[in-house]
Protein backbone atom coordinates (compact mmCIF):
# COMPACT_ATOMS: atom_id res chain seq x y z
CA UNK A 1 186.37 158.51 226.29
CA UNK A 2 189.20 160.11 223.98
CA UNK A 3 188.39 157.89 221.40
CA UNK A 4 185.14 159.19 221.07
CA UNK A 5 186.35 162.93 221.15
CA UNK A 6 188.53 161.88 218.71
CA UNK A 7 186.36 161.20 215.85
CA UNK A 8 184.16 163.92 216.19
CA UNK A 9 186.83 166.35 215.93
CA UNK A 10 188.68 164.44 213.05
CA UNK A 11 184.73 164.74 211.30
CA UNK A 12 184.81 168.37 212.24
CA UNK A 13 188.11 168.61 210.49
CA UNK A 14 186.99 166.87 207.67
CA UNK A 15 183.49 168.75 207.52
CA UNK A 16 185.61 171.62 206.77
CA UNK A 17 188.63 170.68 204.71
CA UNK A 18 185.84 169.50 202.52
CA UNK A 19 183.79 172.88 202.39
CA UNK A 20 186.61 174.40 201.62
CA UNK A 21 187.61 172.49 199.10
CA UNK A 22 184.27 172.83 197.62
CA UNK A 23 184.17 176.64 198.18
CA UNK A 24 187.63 176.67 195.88
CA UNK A 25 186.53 174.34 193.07
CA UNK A 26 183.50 177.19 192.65
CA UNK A 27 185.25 179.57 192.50
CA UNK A 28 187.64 178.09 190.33
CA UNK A 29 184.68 176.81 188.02
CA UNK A 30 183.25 180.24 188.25
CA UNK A 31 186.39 182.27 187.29
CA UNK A 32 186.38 179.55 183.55
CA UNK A 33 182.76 180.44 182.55
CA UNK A 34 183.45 184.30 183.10
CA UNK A 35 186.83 183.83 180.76
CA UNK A 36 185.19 181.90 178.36
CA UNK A 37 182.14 184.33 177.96
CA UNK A 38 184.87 187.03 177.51
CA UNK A 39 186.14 185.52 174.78
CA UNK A 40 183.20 184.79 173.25
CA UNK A 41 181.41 188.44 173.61
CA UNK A 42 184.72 189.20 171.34
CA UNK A 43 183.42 186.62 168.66
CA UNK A 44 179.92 188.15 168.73
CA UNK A 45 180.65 191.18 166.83
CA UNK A 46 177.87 191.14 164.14
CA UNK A 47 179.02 193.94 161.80
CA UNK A 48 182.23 195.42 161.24
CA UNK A 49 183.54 198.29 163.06
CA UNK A 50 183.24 201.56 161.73
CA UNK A 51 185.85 203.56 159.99
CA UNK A 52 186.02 207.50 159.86
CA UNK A 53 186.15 208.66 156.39
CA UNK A 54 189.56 210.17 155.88
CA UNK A 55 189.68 214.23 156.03
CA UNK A 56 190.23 216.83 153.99
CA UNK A 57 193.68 217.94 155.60
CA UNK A 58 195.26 214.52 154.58
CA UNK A 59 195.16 214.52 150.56
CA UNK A 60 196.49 217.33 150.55
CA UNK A 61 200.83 217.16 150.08
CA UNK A 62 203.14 218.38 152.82
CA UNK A 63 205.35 221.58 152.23
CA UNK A 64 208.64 221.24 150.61
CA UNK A 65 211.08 220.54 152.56
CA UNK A 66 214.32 223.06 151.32
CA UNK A 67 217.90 221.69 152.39
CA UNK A 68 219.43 224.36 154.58
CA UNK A 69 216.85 226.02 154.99
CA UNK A 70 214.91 227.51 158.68
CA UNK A 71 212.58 226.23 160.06
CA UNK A 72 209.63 228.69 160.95
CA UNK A 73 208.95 229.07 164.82
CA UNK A 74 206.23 231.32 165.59
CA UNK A 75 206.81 233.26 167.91
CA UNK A 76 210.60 233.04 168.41
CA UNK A 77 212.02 231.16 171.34
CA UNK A 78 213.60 232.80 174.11
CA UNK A 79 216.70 231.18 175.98
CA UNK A 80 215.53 230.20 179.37
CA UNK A 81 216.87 233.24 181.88
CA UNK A 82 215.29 233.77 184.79
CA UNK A 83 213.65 236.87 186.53
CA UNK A 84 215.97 239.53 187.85
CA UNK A 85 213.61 240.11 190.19
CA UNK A 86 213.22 236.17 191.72
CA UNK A 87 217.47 235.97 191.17
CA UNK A 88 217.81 238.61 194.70
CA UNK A 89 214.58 237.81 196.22
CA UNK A 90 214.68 236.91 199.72
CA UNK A 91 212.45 233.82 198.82
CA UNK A 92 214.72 232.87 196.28
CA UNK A 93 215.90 228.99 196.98
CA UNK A 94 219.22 228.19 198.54
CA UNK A 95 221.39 225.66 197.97
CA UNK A 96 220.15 222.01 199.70
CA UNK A 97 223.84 221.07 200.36
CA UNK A 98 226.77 223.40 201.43
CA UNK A 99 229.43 223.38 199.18
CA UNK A 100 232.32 220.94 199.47
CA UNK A 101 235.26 221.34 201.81
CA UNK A 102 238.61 222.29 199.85
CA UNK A 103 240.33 218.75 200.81
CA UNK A 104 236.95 217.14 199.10
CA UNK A 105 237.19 219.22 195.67
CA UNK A 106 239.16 217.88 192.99
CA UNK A 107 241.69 219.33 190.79
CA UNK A 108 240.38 220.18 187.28
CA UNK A 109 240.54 217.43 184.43
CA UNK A 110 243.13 217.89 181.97
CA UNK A 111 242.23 217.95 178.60
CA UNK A 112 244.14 214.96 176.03
């Protein structure tokens, strides 16, 4: 009876081709309405939004600008050095790589 076996395997096959099929086109019907109520809980603003009243800081004009002039830095920067104390430290870091062999190093670029 093969025949028989058959066809109640092809309707198993079919049983669940078409559930899944079904299962997808929910999911895919599902996924539209949740879009389109996005874009419509945009459209439902009722009143306009609210806008902060401008301060107090921005009628008032910027400083004149002088040509040539400094510019103010409070405090004064420092040029980055770093500690004399980290510089000899015995947990200070060591090179990664060691340095190049003498056949490796180039000679200096001349200048045009």
């Amino acid at each position: 009876m093969p025949g028989q076996d058959d066809k109640r395997r092809l309707k198993l096959d079919l049983t669940i081709a078409c559930s899944l099929f079904a299962a997808g086109a929910l999911v895919s019907v599902m996924s539209l309405a949740e879009i389109r109520a996005e874009s419509r809980m945009e459209l439902a603003q009722a009143t306009q939004p609210l806008q902060g009243t401008p301060s107090d800081d921005q009628s008032k004009t910027p400083a004149e600008a002088k040509p040539g002039g400094d510019r103010p830095t409070t405090p004064a920067p420092e040029p980055a050095r770093p500690d004399t104390q980290t510089q000899g430290a015995a947990g200070a870091a060591k090179p990664a790589l060691p340095p190049a062999p003498a056949e490796k190093i180039a000679p200096p670029i001349e200048k045009k």
